[in-house]
PDB file of N, CA and C in Angstrom:
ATOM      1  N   UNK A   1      -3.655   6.431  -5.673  1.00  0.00           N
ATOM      2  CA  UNK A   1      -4.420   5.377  -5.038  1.00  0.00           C
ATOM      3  C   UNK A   1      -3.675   4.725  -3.881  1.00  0.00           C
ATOM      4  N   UNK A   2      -2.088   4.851  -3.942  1.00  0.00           N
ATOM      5  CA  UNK A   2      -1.822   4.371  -2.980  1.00  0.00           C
ATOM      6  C   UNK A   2      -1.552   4.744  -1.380  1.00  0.00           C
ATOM      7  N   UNK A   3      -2.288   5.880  -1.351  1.00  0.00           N
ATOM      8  CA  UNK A   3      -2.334   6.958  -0.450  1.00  0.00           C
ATOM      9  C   UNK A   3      -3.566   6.383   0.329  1.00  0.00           C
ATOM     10  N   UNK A   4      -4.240   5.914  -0.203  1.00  0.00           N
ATOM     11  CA  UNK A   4      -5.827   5.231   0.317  1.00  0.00           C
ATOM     12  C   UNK A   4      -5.602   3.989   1.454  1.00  0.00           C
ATOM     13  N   UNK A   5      -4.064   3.711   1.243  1.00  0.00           N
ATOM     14  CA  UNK A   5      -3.579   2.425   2.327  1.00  0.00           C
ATOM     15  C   UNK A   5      -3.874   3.496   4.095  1.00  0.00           C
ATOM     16  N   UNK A   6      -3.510   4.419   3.878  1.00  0.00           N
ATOM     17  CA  UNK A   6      -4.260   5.155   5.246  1.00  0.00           C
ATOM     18  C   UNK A   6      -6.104   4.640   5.901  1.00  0.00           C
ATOM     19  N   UNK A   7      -6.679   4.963   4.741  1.00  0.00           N
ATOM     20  CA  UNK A   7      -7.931   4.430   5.278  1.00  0.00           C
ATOM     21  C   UNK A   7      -8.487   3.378   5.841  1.00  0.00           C
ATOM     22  N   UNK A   8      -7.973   2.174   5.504  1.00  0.00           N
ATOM     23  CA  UNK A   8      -8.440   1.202   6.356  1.00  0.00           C
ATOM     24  C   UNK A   8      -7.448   0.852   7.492  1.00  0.00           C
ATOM     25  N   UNK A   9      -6.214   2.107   7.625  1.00  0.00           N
ATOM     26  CA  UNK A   9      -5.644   1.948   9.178  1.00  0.00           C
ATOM     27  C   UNK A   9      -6.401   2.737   9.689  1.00  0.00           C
ATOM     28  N   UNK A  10      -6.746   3.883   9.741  1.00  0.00           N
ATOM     29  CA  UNK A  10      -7.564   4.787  10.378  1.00  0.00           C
ATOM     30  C   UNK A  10      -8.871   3.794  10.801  1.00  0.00           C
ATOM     31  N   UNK A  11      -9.450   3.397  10.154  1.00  0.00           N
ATOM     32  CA  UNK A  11     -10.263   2.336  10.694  1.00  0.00           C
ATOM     33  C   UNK A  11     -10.117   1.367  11.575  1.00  0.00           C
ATOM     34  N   UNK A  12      -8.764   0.914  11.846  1.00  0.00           N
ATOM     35  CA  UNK A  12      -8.788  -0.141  12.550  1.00  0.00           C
ATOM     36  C   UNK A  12      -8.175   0.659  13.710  1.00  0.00           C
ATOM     37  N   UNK A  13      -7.616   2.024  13.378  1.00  0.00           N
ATOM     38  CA  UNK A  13      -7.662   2.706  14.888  1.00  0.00           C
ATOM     39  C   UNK A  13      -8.897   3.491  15.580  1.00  0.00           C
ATOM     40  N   UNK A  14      -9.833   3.752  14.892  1.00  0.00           N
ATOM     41  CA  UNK A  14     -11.003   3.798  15.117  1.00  0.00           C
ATOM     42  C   UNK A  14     -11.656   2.659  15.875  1.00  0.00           C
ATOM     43  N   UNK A  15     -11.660   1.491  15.538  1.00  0.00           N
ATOM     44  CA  UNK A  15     -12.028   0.268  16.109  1.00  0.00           C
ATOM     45  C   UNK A  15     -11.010   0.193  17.296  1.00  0.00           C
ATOM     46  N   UNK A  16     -10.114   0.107  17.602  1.00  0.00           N
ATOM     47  CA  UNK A  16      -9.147   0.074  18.582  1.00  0.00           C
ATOM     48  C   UNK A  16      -9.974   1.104  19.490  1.00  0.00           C
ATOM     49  N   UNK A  17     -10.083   2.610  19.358  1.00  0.00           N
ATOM     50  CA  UNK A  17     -10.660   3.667  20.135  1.00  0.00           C
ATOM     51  C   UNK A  17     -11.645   2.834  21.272  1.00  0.00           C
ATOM     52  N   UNK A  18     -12.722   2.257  20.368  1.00  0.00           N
ATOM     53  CA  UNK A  18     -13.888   1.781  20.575  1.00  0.00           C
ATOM     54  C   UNK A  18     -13.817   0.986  21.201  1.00  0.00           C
ATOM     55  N   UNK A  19     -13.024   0.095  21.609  1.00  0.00           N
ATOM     56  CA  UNK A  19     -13.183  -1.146  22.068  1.00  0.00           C
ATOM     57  C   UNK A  19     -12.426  -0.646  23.720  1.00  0.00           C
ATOM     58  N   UNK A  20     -11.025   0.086  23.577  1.00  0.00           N
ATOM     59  CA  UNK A  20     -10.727   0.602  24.319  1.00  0.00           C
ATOM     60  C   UNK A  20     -11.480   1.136  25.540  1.00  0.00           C
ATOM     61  N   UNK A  21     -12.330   1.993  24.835  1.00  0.00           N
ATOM     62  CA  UNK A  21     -13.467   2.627  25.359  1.00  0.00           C
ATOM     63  C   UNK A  21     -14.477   2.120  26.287  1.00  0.00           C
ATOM     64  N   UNK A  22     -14.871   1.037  25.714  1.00  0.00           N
ATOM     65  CA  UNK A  22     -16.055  -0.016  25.770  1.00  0.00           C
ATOM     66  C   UNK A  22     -15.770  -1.179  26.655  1.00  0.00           C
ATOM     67  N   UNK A  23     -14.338  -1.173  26.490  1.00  0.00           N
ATOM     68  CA  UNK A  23     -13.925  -2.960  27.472  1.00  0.00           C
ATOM     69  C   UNK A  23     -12.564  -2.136  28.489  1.00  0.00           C
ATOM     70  N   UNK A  24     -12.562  -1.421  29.046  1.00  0.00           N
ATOM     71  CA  UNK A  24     -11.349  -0.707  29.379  1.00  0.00           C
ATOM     72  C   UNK A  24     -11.879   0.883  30.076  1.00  0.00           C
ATOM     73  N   UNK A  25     -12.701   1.295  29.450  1.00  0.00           N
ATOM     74  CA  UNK A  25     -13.062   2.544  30.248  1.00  0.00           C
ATOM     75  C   UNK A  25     -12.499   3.924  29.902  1.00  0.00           C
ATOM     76  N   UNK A  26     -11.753   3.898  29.017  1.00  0.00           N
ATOM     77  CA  UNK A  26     -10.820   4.782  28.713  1.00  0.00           C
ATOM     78  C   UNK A  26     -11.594   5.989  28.848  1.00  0.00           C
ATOM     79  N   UNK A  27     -10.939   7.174  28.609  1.00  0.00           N
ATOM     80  CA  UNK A  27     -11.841   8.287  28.695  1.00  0.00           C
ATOM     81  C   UNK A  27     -11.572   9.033  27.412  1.00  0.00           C
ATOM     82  N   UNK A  28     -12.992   9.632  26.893  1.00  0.00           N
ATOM     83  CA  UNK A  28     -12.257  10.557  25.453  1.00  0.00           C
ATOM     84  C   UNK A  28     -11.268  11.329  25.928  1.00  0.00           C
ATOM     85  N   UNK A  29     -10.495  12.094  27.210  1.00  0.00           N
ATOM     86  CA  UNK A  29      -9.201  12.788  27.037  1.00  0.00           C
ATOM     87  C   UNK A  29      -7.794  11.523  26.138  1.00  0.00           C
ATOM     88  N   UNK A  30      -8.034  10.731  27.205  1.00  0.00           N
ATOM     89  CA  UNK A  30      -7.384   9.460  27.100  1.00  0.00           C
ATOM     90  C   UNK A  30      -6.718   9.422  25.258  1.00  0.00           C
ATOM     91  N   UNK A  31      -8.540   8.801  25.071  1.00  0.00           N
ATOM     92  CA  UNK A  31      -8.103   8.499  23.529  1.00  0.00           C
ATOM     93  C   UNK A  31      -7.607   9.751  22.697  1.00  0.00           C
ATOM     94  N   UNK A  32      -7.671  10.913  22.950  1.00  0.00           N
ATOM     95  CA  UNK A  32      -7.671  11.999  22.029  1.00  0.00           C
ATOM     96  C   UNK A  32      -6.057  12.195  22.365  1.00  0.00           C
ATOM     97  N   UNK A  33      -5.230  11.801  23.419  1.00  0.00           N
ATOM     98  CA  UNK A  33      -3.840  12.079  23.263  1.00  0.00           C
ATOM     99  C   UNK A  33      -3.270  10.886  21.889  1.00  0.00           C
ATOM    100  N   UNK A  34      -4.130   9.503  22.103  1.00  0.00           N
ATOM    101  CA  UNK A  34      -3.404   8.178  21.551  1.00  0.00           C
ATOM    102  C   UNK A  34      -3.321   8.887  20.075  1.00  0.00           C
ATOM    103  N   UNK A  35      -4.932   9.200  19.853  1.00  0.00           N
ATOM    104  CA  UNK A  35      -5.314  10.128  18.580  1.00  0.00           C
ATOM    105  C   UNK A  35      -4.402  10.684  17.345  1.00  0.00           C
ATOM    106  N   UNK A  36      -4.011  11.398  18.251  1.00  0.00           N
ATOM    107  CA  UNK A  36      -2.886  12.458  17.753  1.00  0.00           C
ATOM    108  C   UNK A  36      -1.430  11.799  16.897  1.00  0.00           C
ATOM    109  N   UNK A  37      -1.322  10.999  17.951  1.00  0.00           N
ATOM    110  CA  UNK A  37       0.038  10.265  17.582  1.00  0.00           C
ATOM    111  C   UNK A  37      -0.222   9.101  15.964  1.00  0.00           C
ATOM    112  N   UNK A  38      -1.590   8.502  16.403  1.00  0.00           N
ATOM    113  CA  UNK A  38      -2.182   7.176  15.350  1.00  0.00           C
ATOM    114  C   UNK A  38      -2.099   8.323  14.123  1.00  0.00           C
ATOM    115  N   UNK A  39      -2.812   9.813  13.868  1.00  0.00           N
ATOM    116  CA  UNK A  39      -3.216  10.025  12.901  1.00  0.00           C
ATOM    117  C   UNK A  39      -1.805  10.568  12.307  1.00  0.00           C
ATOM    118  N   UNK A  40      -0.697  11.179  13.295  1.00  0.00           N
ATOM    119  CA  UNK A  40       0.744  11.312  12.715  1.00  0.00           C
ATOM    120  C   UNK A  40       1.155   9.770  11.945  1.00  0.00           C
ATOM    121  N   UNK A  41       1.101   8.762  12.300  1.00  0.00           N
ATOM    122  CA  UNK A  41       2.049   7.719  11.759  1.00  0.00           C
ATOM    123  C   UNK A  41       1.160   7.041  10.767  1.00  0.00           C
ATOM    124  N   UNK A  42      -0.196   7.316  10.740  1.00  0.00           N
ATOM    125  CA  UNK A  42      -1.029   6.868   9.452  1.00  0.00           C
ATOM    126  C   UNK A  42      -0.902   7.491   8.277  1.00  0.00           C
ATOM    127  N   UNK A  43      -0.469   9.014   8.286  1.00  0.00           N
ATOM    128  CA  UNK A  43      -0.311   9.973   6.995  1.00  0.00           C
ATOM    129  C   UNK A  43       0.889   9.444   6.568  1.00  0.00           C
ATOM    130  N   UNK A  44       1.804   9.368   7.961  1.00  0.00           N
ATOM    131  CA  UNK A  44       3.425   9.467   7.028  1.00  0.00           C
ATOM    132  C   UNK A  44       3.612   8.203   6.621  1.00  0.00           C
ATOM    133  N   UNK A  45       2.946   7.011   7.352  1.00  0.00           N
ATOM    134  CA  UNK A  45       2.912   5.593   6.286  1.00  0.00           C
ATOM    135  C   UNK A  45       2.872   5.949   4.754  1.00  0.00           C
ATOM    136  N   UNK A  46       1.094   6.239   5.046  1.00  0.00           N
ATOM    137  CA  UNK A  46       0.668   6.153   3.338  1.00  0.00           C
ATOM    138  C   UNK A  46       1.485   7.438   2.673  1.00  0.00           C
ATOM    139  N   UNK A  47       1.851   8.375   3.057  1.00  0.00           N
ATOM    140  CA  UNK A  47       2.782   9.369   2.042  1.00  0.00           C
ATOM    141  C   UNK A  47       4.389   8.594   2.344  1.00  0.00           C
ATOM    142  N   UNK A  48       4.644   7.995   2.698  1.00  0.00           N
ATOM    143  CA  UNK A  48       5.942   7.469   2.734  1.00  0.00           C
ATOM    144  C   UNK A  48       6.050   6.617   1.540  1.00  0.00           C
ATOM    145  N   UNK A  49       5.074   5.436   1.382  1.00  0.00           N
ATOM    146  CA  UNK A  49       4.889   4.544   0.647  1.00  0.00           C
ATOM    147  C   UNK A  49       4.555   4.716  -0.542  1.00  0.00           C
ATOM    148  N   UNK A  50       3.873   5.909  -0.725  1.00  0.00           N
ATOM    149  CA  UNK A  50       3.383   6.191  -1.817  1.00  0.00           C
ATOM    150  C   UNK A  50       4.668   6.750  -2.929  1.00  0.00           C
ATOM    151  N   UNK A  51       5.867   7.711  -1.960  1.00  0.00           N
ATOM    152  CA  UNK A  51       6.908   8.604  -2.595  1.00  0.00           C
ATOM    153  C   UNK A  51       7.735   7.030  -2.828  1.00  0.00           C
ATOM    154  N   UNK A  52       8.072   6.706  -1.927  1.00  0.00           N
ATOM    155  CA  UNK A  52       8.940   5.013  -2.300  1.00  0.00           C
ATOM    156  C   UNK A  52       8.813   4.053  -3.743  1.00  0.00           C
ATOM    157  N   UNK A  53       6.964   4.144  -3.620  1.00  0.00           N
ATOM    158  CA  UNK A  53       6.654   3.600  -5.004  1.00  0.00           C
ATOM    159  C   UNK A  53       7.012   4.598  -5.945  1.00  0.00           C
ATOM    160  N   UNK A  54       6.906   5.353  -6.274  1.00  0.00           N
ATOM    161  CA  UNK A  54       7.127   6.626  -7.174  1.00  0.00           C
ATOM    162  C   UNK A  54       8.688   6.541  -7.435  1.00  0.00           C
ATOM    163  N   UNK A  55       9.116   6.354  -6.399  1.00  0.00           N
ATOM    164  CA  UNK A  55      10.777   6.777  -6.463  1.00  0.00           C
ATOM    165  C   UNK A  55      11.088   5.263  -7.266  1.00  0.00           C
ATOM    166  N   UNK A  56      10.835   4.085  -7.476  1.00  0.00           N
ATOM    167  CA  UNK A  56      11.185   2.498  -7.546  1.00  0.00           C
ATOM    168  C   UNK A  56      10.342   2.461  -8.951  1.00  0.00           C
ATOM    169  N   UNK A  57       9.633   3.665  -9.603  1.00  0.00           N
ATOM    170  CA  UNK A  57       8.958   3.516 -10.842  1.00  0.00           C
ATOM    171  C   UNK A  57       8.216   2.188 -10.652  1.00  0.00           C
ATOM    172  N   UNK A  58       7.054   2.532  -9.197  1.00  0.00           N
ATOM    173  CA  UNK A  58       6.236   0.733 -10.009  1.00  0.00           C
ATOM    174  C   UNK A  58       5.084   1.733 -10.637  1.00  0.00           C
ATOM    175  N   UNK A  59       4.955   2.508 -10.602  1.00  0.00           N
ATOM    176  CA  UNK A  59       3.192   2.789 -10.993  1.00  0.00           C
ATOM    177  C   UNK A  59       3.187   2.814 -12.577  1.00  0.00           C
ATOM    178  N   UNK A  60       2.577   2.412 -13.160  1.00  0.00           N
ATOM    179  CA  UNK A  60       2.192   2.148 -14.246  1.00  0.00           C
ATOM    180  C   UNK A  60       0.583   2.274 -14.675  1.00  0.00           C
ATOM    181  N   UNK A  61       0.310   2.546 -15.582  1.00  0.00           N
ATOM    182  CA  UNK A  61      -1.165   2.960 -15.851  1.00  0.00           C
ATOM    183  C   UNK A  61      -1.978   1.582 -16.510  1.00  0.00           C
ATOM    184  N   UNK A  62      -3.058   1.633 -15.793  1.00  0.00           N
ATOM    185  CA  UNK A  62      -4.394   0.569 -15.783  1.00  0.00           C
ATOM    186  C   UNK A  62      -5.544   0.759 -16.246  1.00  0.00           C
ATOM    187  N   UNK A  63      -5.662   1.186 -17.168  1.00  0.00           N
ATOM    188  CA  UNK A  63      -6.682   1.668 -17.361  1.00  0.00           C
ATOM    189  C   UNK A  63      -6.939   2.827 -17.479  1.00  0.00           C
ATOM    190  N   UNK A  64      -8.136   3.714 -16.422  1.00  0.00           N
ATOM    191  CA  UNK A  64      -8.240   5.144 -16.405  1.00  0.00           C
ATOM    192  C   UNK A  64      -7.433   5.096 -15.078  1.00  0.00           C
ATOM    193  N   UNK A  65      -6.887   4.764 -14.324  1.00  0.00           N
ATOM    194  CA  UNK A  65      -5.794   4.880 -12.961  1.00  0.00           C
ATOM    195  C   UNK A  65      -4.394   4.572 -13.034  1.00  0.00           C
ATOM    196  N   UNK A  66      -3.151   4.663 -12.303  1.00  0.00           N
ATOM    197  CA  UNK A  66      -1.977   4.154 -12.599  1.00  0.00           C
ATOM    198  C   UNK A  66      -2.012   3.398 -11.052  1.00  0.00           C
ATOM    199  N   UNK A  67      -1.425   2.141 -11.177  1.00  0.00           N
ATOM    200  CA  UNK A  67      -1.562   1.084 -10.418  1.00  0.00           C
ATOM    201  C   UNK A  67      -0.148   0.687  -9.807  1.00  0.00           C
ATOM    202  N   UNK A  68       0.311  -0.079  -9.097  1.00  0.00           N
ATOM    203  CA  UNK A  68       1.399  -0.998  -8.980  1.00  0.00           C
ATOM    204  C   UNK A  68       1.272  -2.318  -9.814  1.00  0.00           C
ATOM    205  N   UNK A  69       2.225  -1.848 -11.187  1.00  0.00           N
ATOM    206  CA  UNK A  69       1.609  -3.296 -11.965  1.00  0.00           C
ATOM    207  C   UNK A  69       2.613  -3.007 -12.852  1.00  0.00           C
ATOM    208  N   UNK A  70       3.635  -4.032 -13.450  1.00  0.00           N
ATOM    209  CA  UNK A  70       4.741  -3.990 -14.494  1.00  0.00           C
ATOM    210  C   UNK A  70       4.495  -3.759 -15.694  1.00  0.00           C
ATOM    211  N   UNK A  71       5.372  -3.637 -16.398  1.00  0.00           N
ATOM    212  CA  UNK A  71       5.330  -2.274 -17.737  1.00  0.00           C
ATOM    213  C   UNK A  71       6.149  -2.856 -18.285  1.00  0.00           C
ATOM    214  N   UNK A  72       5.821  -3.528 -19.835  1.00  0.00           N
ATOM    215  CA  UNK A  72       4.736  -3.763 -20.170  1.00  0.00           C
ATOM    216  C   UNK A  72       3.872  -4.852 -19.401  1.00  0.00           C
ATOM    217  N   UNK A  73       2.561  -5.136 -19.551  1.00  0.00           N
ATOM    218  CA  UNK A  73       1.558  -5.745 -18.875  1.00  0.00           C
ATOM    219  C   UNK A  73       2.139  -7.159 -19.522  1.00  0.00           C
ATOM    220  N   UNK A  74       2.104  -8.239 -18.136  1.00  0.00           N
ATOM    221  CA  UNK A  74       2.437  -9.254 -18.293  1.00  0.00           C
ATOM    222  C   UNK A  74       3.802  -9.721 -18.305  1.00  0.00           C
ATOM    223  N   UNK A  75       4.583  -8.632 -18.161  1.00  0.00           N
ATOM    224  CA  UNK A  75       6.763  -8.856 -17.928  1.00  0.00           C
ATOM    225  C   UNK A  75       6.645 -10.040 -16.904  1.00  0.00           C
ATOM    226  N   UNK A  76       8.391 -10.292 -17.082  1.00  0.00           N
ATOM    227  CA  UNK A  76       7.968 -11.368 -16.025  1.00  0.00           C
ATOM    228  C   UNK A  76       8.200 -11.210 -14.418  1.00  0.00           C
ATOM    229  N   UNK A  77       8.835  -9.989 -14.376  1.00  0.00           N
ATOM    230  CA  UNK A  77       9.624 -10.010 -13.037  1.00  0.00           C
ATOM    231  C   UNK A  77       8.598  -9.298 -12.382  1.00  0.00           C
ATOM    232  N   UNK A  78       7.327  -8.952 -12.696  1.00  0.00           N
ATOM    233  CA  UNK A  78       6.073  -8.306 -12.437  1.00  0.00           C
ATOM    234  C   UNK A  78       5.130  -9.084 -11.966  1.00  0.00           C
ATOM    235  N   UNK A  79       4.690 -10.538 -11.801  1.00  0.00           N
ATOM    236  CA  UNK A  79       3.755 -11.155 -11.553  1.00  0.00           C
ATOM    237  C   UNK A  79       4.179 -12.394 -10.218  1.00  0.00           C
ATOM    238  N   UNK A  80       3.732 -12.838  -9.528  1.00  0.00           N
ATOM    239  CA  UNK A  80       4.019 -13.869  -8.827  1.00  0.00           C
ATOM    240  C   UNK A  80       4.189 -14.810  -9.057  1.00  0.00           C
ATOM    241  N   UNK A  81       3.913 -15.557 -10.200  1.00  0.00           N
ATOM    242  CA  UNK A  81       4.638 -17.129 -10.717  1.00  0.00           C
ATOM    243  C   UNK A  81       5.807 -16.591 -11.939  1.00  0.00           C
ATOM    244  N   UNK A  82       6.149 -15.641 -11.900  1.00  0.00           N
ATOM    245  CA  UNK A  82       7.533 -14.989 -12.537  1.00  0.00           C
ATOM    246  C   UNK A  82       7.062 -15.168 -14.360  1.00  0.00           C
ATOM    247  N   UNK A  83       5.704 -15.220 -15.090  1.00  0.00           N
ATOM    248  CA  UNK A  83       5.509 -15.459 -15.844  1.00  0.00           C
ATOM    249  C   UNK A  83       6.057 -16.697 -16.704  1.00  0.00           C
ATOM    250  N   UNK A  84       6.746 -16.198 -18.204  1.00  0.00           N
ATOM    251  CA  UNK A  84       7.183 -17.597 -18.829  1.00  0.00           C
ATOM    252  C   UNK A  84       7.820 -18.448 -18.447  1.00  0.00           C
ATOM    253  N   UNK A  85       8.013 -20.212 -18.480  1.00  0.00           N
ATOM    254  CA  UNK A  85       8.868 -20.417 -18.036  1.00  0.00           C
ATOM    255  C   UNK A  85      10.304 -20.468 -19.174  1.00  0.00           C
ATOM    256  N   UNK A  86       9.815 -20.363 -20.312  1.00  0.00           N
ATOM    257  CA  UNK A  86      10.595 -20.270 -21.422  1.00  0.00           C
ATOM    258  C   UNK A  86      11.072 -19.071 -21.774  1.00  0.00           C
ATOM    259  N   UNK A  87      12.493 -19.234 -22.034  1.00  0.00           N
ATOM    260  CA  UNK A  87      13.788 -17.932 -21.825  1.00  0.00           C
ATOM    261  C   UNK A  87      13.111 -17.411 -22.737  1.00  0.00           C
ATOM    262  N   UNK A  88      12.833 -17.919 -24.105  1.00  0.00           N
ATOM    263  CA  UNK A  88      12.802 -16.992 -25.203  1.00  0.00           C
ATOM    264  C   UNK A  88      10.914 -16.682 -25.214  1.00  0.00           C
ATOM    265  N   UNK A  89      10.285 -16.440 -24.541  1.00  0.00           N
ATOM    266  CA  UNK A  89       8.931 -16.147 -24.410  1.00  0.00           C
ATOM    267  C   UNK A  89       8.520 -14.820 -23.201  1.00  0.00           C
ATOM    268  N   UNK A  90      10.234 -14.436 -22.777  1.00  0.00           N
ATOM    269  CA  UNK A  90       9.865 -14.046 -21.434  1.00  0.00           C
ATOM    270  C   UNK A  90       9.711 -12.466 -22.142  1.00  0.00           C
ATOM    271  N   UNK A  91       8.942 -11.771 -21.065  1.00  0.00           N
ATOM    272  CA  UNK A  91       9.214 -10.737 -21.692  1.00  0.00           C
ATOM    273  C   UNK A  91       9.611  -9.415 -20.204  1.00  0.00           C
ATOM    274  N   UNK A  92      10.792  -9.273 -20.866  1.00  0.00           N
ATOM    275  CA  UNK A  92      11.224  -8.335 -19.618  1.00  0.00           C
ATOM    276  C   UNK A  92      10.511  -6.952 -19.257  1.00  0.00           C
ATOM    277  N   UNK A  93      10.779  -6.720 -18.038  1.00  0.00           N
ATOM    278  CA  UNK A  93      10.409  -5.228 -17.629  1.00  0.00           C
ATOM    279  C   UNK A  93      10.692  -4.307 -17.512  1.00  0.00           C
ATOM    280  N   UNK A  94       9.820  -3.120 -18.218  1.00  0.00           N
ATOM    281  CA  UNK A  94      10.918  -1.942 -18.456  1.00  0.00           C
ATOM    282  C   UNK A  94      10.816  -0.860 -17.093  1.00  0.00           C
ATOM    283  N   UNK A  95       9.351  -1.647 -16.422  1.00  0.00           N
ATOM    284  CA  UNK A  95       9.099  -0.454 -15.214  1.00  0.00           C
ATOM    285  C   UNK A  95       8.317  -1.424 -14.297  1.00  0.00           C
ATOM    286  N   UNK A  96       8.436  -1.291 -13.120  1.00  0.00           N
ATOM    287  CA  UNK A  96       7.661  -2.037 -12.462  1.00  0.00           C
ATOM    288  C   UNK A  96       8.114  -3.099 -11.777  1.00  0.00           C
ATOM    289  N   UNK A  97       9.533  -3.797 -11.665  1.00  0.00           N
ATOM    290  CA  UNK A  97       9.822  -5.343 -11.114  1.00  0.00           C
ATOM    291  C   UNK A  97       9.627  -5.385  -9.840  1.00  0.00           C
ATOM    292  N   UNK A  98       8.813  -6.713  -9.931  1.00  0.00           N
ATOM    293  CA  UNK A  98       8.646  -6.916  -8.245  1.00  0.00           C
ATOM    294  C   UNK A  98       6.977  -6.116  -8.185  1.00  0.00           C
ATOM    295  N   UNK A  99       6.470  -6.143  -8.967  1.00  0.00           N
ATOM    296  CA  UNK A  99       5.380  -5.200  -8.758  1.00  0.00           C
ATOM    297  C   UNK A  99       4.040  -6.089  -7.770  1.00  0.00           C
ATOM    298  N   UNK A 100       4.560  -7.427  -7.631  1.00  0.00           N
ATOM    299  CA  UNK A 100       3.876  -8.527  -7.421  1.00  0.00           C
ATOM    300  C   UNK A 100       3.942  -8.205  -5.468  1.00  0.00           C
ATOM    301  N   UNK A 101       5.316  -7.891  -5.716  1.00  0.00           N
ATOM    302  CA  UNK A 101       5.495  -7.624  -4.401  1.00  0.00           C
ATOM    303  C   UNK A 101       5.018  -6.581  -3.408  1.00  0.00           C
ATOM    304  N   UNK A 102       5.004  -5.220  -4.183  1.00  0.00           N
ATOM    305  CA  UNK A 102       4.652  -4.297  -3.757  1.00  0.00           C
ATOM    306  C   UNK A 102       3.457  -3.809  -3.519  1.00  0.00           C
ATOM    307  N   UNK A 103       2.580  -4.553  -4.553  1.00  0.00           N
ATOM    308  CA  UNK A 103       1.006  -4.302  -4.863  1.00  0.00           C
ATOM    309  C   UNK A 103       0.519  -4.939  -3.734  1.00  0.00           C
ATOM    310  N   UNK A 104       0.761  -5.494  -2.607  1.00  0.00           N
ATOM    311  CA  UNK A 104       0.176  -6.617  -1.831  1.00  0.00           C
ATOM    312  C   UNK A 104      -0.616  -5.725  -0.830  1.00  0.00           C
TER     313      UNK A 104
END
């Protein structure tokens, strides 16, 4: 799923194309060089990010999907208000820290 962070850049270089186009004049040769380059650095984002998460063990399973989300559900170093505030309630993480961070 986290490979899907490509799609809504591709979109907003799509929208970029367009506007280009539209307020600027560009010509489809024009855009089809920019093209080339946007759709190189959109793959290797989302496959970059995706091997990074993989490599940092956040993915953890959600259900029927595996997500960026700490392991077990509810640790504390997994959520954005750091869960318990009580030492002996906390419950640590065995996969996932920072998952608060990464999931964004």
């Amino acid at each position: 799923l986290q490979f899907v962070i490509g799609a809504p850049m591709q979109n907003c270089a799509l929208a970029l194309y367009f506007f280009m186009a539209a307020r600027h004049g560009k010509t489809a040769d024009d855009l089809a060089k920019a093209e080339r380059y946007v759709n190189v650095i959109v793959f290797f984002y989302a496959l970059s990010t995706s091997i990074a998460l993989l490599l940092l063990d956040q993915y953890n399973p959600i259900g029927a999907v595996c997500w960026v989300v700490g392991s077990p559900s509810g640790c504390d170093e997994s959520t954005f208000q750091g869960g318990s505030s009580d030492p002996e309630l906390a419950i640590p993480c065995e996969r996932g820290e920072n998952a608060w961070l990464y999931g964004m």
